[in-house]
C-alpha atoms as a PDB file:
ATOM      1  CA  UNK A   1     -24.014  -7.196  14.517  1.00  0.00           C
ATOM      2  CA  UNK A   2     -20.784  -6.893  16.573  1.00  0.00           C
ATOM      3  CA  UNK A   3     -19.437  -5.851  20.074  1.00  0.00           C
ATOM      4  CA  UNK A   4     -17.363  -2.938  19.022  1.00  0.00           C
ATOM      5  CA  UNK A   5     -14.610  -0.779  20.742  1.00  0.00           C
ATOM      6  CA  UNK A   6     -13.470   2.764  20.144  1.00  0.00           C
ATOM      7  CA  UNK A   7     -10.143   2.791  22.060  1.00  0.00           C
ATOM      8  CA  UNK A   8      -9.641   6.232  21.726  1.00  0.00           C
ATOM      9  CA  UNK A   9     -13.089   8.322  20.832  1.00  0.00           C
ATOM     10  CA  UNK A  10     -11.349  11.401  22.817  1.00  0.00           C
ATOM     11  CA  UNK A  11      -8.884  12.165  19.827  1.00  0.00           C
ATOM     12  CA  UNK A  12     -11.781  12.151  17.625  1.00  0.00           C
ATOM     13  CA  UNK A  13     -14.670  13.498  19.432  1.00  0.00           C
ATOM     14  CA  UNK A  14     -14.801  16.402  21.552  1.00  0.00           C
ATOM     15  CA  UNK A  15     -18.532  16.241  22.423  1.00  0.00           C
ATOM     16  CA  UNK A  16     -19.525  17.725  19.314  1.00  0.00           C
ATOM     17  CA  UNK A  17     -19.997  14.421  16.784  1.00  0.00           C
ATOM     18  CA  UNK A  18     -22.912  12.491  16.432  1.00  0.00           C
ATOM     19  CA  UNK A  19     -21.601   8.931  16.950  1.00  0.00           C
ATOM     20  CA  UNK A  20     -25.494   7.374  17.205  1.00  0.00           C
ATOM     21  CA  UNK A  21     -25.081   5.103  14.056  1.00  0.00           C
ATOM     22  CA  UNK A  22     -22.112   3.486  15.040  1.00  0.00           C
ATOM     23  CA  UNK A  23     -23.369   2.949  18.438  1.00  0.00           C
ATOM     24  CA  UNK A  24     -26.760   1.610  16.452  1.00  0.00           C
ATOM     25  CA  UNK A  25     -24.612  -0.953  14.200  1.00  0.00           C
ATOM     26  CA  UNK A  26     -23.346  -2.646  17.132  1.00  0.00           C
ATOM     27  CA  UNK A  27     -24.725  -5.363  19.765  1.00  0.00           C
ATOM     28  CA  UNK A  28     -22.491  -3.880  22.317  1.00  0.00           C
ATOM     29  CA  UNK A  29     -20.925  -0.506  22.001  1.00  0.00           C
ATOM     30  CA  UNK A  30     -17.750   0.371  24.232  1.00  0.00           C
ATOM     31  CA  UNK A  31     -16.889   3.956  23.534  1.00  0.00           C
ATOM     32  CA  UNK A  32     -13.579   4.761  25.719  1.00  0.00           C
ATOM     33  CA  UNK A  33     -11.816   8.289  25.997  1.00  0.00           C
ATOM     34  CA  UNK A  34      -8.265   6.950  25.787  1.00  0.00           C
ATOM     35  CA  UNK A  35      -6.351   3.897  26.308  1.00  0.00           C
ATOM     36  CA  UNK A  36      -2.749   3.557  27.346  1.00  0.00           C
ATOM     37  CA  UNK A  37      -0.721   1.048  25.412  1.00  0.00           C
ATOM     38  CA  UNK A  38      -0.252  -1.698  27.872  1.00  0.00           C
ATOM     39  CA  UNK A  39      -4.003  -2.100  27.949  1.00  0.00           C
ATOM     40  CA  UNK A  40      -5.474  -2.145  24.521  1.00  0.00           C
ATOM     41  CA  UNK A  41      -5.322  -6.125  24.409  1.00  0.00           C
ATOM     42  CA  UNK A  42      -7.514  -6.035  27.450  1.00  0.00           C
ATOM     43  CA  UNK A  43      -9.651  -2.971  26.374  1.00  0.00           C
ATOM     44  CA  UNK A  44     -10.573  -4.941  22.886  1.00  0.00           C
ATOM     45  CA  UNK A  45     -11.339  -7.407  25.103  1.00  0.00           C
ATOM     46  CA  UNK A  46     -14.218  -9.958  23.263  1.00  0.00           C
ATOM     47  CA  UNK A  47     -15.182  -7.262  20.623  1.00  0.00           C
ATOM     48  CA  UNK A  48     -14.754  -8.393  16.478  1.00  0.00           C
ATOM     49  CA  UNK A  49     -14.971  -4.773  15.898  1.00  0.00           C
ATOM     50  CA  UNK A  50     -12.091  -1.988  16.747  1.00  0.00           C
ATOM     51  CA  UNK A  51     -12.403   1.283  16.158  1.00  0.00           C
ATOM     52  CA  UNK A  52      -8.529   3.474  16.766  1.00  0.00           C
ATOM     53  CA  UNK A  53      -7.216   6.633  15.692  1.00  0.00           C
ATOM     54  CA  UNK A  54      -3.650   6.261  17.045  1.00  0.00           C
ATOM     55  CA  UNK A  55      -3.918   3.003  19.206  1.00  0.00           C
ATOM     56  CA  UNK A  56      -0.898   0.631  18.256  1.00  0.00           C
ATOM     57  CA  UNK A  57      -2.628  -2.583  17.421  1.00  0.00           C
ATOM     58  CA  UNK A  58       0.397  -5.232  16.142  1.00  0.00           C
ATOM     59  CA  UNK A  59       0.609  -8.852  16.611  1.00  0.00           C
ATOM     60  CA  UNK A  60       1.211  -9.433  20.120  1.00  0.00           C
ATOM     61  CA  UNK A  61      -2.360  -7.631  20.144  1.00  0.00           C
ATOM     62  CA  UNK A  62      -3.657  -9.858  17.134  1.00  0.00           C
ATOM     63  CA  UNK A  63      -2.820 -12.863  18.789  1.00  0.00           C
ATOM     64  CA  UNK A  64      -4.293 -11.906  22.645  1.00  0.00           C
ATOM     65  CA  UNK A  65      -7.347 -11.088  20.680  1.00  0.00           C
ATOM     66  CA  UNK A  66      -7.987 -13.542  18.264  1.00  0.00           C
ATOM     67  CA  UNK A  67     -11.767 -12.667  17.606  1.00  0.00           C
ATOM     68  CA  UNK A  68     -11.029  -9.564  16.761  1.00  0.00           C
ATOM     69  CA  UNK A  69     -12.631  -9.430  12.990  1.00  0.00           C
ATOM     70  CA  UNK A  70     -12.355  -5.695  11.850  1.00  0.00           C
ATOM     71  CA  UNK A  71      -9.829  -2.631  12.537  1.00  0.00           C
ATOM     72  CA  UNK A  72     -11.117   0.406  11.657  1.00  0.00           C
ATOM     73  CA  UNK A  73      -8.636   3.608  11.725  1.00  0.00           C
ATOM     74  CA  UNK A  74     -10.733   6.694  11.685  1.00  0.00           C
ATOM     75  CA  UNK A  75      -7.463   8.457  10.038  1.00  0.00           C
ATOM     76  CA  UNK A  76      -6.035   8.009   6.195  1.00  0.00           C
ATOM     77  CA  UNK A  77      -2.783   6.915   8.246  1.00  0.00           C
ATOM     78  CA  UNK A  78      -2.423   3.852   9.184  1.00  0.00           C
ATOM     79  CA  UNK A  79       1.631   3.334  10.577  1.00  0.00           C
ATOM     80  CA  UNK A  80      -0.396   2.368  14.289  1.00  0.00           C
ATOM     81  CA  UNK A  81      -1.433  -0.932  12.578  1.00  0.00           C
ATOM     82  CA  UNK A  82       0.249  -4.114  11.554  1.00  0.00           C
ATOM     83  CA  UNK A  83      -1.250  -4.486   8.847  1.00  0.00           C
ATOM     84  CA  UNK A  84       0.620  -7.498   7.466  1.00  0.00           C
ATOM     85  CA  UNK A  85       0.348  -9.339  10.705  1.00  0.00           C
ATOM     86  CA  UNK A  86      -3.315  -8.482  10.202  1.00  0.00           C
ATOM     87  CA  UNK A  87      -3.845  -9.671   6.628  1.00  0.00           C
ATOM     88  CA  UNK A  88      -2.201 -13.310   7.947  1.00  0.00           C
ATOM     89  CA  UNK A  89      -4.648 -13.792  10.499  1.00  0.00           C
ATOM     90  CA  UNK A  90      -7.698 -12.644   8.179  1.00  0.00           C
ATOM     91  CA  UNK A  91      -8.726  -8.865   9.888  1.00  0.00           C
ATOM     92  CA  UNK A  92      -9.766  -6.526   7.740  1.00  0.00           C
ATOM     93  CA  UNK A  93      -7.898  -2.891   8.309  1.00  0.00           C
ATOM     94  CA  UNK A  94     -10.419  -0.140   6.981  1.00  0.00           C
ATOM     95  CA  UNK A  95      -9.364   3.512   7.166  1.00  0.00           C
ATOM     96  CA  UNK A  96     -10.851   6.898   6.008  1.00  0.00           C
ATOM     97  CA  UNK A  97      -9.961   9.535   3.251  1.00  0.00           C
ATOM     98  CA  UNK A  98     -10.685  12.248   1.918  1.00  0.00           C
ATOM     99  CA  UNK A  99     -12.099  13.805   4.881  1.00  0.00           C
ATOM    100  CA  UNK A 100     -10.194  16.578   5.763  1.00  0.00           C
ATOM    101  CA  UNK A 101      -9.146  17.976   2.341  1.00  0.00           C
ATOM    102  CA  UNK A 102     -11.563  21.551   3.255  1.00  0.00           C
ATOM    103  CA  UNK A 103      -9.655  22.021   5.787  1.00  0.00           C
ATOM    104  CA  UNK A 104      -6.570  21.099   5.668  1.00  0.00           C
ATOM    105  CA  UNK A 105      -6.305  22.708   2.434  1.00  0.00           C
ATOM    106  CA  UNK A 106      -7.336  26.065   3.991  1.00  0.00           C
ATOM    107  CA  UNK A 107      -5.196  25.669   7.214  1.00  0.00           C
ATOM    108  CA  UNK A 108      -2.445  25.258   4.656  1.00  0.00           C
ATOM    109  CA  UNK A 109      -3.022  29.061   2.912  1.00  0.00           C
ATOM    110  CA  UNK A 110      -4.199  30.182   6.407  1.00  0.00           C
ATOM    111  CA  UNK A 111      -0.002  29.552   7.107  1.00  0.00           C
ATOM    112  CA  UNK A 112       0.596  31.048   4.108  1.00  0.00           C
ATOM    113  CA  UNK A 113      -0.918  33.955   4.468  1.00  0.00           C
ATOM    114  CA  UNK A 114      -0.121  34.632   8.289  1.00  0.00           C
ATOM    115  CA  UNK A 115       3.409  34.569   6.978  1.00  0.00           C
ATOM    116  CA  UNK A 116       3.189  36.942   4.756  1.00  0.00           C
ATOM    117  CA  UNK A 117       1.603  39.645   6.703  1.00  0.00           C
ATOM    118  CA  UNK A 118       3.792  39.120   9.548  1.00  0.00           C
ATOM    119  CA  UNK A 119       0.337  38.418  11.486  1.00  0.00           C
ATOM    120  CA  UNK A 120       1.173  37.086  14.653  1.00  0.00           C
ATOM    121  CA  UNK A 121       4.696  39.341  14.918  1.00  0.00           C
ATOM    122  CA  UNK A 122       2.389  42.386  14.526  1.00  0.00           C
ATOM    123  CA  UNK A 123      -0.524  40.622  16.792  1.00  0.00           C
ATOM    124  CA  UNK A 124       2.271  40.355  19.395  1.00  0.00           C
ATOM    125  CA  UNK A 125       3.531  44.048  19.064  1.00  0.00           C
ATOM    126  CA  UNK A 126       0.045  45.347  20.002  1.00  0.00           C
ATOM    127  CA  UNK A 127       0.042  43.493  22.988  1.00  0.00           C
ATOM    128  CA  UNK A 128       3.571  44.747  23.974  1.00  0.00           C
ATOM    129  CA  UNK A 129       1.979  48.402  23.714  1.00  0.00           C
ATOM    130  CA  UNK A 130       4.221  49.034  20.847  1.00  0.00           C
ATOM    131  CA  UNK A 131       1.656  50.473  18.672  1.00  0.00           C
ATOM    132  CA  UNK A 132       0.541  52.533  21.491  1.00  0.00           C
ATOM    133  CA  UNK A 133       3.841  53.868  21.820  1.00  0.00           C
ATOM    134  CA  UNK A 134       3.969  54.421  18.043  1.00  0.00           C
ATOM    135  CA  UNK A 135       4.775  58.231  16.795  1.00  0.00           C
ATOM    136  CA  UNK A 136       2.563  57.038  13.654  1.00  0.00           C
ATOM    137  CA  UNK A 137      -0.684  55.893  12.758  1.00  0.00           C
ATOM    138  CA  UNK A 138       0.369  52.542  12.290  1.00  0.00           C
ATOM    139  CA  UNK A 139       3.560  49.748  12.266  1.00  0.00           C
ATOM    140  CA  UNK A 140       5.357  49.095   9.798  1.00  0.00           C
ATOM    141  CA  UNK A 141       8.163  46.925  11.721  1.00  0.00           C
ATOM    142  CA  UNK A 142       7.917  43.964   9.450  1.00  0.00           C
ATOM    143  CA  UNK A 143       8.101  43.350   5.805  1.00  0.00           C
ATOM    144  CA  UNK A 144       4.690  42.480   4.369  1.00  0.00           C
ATOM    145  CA  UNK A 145       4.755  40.508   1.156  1.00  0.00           C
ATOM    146  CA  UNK A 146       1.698  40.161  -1.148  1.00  0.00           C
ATOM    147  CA  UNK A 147       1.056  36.367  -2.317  1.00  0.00           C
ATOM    148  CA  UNK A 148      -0.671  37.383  -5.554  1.00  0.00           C
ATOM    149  CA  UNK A 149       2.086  36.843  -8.513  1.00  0.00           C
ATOM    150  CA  UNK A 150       4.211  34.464  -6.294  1.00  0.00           C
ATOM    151  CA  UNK A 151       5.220  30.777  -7.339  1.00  0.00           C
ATOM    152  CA  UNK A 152       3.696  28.061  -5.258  1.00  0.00           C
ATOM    153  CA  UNK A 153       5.132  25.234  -5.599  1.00  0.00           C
ATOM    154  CA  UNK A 154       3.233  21.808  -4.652  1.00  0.00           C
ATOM    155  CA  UNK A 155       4.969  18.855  -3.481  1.00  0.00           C
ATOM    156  CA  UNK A 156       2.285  16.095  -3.854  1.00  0.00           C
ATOM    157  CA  UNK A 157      -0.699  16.858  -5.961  1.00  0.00           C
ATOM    158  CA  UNK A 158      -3.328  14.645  -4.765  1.00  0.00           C
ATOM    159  CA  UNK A 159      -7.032  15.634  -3.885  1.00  0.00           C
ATOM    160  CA  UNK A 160      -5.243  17.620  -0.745  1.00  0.00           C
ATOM    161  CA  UNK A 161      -2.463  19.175  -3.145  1.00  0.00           C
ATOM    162  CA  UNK A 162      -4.861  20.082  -6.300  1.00  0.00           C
ATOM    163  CA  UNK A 163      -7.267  22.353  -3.179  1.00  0.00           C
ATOM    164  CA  UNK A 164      -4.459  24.461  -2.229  1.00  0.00           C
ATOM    165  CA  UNK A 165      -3.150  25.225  -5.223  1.00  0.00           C
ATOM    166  CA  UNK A 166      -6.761  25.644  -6.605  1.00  0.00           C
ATOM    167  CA  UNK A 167      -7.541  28.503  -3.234  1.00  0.00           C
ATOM    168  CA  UNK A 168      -3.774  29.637  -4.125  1.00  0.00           C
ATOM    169  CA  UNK A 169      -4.861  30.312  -7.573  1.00  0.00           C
ATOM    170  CA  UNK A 170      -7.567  32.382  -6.642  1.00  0.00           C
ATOM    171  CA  UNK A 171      -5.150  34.522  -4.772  1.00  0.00           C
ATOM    172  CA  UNK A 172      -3.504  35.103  -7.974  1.00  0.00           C
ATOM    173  CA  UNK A 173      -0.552  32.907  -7.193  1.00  0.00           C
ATOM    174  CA  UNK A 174       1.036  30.812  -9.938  1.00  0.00           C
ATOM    175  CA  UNK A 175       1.168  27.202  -8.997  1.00  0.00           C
ATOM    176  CA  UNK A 176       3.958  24.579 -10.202  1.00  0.00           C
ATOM    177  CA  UNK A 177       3.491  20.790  -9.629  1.00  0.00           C
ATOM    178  CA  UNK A 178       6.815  19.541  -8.465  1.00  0.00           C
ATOM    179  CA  UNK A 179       7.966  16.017  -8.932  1.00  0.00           C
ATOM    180  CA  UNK A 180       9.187  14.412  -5.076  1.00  0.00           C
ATOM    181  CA  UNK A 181      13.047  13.700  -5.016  1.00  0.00           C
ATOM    182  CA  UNK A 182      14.535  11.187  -6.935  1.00  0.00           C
ATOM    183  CA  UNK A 183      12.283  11.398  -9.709  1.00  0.00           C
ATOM    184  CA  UNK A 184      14.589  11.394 -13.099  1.00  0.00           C
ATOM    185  CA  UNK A 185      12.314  12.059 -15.214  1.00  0.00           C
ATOM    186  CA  UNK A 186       9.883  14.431 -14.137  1.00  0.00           C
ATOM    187  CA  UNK A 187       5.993  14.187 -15.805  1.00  0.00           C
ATOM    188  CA  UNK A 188       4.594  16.106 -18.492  1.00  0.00           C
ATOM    189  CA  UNK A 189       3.308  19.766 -16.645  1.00  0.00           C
ATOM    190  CA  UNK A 190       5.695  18.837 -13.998  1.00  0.00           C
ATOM    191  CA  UNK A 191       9.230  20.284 -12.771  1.00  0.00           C
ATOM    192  CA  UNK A 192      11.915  18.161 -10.881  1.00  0.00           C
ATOM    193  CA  UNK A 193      12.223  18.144  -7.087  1.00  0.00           C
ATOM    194  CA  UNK A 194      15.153  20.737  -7.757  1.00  0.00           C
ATOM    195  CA  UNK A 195      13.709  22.644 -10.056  1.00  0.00           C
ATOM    196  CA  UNK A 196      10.628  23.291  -7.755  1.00  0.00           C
ATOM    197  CA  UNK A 197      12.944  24.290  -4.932  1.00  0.00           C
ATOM    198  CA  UNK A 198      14.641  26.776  -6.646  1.00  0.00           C
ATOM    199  CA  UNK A 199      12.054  28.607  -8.195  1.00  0.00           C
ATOM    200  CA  UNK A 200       9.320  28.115  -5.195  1.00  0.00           C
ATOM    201  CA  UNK A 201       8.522  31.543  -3.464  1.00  0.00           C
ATOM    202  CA  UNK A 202       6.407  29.396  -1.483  1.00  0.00           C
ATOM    203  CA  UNK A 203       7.089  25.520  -0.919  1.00  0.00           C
ATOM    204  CA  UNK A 204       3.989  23.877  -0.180  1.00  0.00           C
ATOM    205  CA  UNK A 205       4.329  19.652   1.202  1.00  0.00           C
ATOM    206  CA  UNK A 206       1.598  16.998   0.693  1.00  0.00           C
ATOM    207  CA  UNK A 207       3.277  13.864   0.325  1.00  0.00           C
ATOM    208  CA  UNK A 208       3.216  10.863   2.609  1.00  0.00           C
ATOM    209  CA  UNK A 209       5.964  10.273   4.889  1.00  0.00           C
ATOM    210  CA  UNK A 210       7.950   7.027   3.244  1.00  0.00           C
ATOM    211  CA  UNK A 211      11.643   5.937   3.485  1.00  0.00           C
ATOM    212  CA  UNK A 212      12.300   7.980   0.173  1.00  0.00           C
ATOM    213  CA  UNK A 213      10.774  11.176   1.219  1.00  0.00           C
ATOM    214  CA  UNK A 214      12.053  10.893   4.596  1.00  0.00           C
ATOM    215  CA  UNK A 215      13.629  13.902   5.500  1.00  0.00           C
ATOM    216  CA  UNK A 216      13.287  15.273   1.986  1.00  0.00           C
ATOM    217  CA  UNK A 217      13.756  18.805   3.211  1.00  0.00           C
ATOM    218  CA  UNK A 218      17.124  18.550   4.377  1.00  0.00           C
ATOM    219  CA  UNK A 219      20.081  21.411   4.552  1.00  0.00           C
ATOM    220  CA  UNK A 220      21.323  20.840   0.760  1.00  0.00           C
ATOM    221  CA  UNK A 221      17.471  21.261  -0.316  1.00  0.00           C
ATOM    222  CA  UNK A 222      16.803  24.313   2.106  1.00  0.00           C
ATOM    223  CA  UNK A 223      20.080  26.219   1.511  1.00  0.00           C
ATOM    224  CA  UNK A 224      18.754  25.444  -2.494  1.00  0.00           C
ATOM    225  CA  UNK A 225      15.646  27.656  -1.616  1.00  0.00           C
ATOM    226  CA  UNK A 226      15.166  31.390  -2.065  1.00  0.00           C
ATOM    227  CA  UNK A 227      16.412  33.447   0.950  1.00  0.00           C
ATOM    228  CA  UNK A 228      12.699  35.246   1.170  1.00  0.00           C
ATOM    229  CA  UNK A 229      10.738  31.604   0.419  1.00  0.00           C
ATOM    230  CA  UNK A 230       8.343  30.245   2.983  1.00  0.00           C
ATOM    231  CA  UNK A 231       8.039  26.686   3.308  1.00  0.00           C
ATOM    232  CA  UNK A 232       4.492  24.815   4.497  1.00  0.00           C
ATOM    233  CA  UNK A 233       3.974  21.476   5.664  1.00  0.00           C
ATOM    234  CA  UNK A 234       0.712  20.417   6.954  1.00  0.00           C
ATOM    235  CA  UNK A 235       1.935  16.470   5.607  1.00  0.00           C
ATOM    236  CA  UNK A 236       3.868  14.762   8.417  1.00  0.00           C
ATOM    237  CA  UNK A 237       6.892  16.349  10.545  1.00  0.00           C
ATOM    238  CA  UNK A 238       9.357  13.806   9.560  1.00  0.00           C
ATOM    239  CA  UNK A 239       9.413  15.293   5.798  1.00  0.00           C
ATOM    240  CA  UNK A 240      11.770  18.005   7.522  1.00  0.00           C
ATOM    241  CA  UNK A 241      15.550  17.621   8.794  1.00  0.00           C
ATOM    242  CA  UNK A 242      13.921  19.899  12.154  1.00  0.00           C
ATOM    243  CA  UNK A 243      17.700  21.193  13.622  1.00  0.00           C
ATOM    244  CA  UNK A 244      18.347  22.120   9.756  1.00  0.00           C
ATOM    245  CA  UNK A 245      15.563  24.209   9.781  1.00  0.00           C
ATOM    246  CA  UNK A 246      15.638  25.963  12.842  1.00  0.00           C
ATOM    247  CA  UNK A 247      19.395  26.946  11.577  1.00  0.00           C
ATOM    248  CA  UNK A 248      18.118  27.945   8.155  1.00  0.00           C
ATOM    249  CA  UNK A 249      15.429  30.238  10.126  1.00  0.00           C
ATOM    250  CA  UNK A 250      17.664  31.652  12.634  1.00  0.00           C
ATOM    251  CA  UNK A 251      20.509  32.061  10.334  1.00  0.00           C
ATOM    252  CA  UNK A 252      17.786  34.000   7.322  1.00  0.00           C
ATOM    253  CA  UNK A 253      18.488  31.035   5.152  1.00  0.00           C
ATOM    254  CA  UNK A 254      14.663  31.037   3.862  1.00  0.00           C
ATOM    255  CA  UNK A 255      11.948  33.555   4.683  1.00  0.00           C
ATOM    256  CA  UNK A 256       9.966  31.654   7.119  1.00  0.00           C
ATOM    257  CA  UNK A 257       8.238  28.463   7.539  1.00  0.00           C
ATOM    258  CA  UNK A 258       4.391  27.290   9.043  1.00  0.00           C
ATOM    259  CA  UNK A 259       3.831  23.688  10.270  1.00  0.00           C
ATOM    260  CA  UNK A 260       0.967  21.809  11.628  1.00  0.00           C
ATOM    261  CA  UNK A 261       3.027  18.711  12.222  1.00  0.00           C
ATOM    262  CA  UNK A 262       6.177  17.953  13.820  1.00  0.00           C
ATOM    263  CA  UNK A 263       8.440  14.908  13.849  1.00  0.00           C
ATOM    264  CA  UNK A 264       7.309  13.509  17.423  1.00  0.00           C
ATOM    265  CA  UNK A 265       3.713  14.591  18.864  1.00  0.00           C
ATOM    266  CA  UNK A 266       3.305  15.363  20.836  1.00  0.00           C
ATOM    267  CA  UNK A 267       7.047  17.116  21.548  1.00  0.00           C
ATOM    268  CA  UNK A 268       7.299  15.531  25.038  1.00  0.00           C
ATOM    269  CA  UNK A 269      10.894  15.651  24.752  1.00  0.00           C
ATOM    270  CA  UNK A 270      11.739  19.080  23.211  1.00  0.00           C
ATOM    271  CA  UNK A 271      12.334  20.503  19.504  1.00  0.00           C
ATOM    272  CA  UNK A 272      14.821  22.146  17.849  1.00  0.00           C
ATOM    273  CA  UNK A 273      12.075  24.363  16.313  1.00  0.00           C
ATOM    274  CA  UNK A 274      10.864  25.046  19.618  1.00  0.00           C
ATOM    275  CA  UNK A 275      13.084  26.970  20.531  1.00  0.00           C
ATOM    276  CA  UNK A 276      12.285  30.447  21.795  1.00  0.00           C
ATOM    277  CA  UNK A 277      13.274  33.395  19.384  1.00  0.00           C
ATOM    278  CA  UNK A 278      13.036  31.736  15.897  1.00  0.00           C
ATOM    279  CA  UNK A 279      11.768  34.357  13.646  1.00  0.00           C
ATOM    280  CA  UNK A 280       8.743  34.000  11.276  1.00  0.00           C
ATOM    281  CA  UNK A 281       7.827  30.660  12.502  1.00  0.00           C
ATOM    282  CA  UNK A 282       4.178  29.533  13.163  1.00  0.00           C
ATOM    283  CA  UNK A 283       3.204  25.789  14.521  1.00  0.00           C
ATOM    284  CA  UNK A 284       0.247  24.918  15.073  1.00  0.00           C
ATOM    285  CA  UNK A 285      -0.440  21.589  17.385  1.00  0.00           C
ATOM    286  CA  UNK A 286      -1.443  19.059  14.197  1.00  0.00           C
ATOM    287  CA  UNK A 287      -5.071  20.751  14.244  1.00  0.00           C
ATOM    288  CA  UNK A 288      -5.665  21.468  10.370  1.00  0.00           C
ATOM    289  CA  UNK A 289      -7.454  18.456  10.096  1.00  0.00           C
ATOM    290  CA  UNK A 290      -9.699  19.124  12.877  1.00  0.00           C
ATOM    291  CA  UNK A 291     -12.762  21.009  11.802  1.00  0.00           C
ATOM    292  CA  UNK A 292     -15.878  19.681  13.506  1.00  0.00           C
ATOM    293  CA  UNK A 293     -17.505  18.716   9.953  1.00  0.00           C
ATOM    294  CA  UNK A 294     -14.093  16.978   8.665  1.00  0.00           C
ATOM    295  CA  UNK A 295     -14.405  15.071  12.025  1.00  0.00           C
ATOM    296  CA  UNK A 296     -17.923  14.299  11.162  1.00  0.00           C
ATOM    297  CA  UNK A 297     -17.082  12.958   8.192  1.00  0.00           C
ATOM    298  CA  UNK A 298     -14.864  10.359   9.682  1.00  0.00           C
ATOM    299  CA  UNK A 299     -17.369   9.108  11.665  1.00  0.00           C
ATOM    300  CA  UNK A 300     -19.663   8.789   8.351  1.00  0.00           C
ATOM    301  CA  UNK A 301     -16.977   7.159   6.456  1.00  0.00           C
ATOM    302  CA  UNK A 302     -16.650   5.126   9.583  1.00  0.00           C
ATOM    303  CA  UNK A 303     -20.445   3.826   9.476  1.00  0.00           C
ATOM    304  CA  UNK A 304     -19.924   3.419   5.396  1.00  0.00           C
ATOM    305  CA  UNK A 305     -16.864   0.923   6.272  1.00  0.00           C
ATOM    306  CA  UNK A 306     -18.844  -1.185   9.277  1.00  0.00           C
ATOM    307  CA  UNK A 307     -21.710  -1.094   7.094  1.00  0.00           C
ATOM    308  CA  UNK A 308     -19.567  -2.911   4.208  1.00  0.00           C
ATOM    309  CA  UNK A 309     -18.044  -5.214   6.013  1.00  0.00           C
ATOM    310  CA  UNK A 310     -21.271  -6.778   7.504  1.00  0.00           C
ATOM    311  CA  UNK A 311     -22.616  -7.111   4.491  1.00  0.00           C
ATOM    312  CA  UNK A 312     -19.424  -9.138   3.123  1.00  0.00           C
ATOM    313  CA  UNK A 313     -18.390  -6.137   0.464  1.00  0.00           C
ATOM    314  CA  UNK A 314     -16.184  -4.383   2.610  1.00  0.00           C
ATOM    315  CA  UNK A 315     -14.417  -1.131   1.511  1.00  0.00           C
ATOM    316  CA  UNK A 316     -11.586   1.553   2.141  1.00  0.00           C
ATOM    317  CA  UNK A 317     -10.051  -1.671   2.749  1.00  0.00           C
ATOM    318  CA  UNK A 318      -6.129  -1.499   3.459  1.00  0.00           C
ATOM    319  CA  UNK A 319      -6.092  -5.549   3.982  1.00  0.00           C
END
């Protein structure tokens, strides 16, 4: 057994995880609620065992805390670690996955569907007294679009990709695997980047944020996409060119667009797709992932990956 540190349980746990058997598997346990980046060499302190979620831990860190045995990201990310600094000085990096695929999945067609309803423009025209002003029964001020016999198109079909197109199915939405861009030759069952714009009344992301998908949504691709589409991403923010799409929204180049992620989070300095007045446009503060049971399962992965390692088999291993 281990001293172990969780540098920052508060973007985990909000009171509402059991965290017992980690606490259990160590000889010290040092739960802490958030620690600023000039002080996570002296918050690891003498512990072998780290635990982050977004705590930068690189070599200057590595090297002030050279007992350190074990990093263990309770994310599938894992950009806050130097991880080849780590694998030359013999720490393990262990991460989680799969956790959040529930709900991510259905945050993802939550978007979709708010979108498509015109949810939150007719939520906010009740509470203007509109509808009580209304000569009718009802509003109809905003188009209202049915999802069932629109294309979805999936960029990245993992385990995350294959549940929204499998809930979008059930909606009676027909689902196309797109290839990511640069792919020449697209897969068997699968179109080209371009083809998948085009044809996508609804452009769903789940690929990782790299150098080649960096910005993949750019103004060529979105002035490529149907005038009524709606593009998703629930992935990472920097997938999107952000000023291009706030002009493609403003200007009715697509239909609309839902994000759970933007480029910098939080958006301390601004965003172009902050901006007040851009229509059909729902963000959500990167909370798809953040069910209370998907967070649970972090923290069971977590135990699975401490328990691995002390027994010299360790797994999830990114080292």
């Amino acid at each position: 057994m281990s001293e172990t540190v969780f540098l920052d349980r508060d973007t985990l746990d909000r009171g509402d995880l059991d965290l017992s058997a980690l606490a259990d598997l160590s000889d010290a346990w040092r739960p802490v609620g958030r620690t600023a980046p000039d002080a996570i060499s002296e918050t690891i302190g003498e512990a072998r065992i780290a635990i982050t979620n977004k705590c930068v831990i690189g070599a200057p860190t590595l090297d002030a805390c050279p007992q350190l045995a074990l990093i263990n990201v309770v994310a599938t990310g894992v950009n806050n670690i130097d991880v080849e600094a780590a694998r030359a000085r013999g720490v393990t990096v262990t991460h989680c996955r799969g956790y959040g695929i529930e709900a991510v999945s259905q945050h993802a067609i939550t978007l979709m569907l708010a979108l498509s309803t015109r949810l939150v423009d007719y939520h906010q025209a009740v509470q203007r007294g509109r509808w009580a002003q209304s000569p009718d029964f009802c509003l109809l001020d905003y188009p209202i679009r049915e999802l069932a016999g629109q294309t979805l198109v999936v960029v990245g079909y993992g385990d995350l990709g294959a549940a929204v197109a499998h809930k979008a199915e059930a909606l009676g939405m027909t689902v196309q695997l797109a290839e990511r861009p640069g792919v020449a030759d697209p897969r068997p069952g699968r179109l080209s980047f371009e083809a998948g714009v085009e044809c996508a009344d609804v452009l769903t992301l789940h690929c990782p944020l790299t150098d080649a998908t960096h910005r993949m949504i750019d103004a060529r691709v979105l002035g490529r996409m149907k005038s009524t589409a709606l593009l998703i991403n629930t992935a990472r923010g920097g997938l999107i060119d952000e000023p291009a799409l706030a002009h493609a929204l403003r200007t009715g180049g697509i239909g609309g667009a839902g994000l759970d992620v933007l480029s910098a989070e939080p958006p301390v300095n601004g965003n172009p797709l902050l901006a007040p007045g851009l229509p059909n446009l729902i963000i959500t503060p990167h909370s798809a992932w953040g069910s209370r049971r998907a967070r649970q399962r972090i923290v069971e992965q977590s135990i699975e990956n401490l328990r691995a390692w002390m027994a010299g088999a360790p797994i999830r291993c990114v080292t």
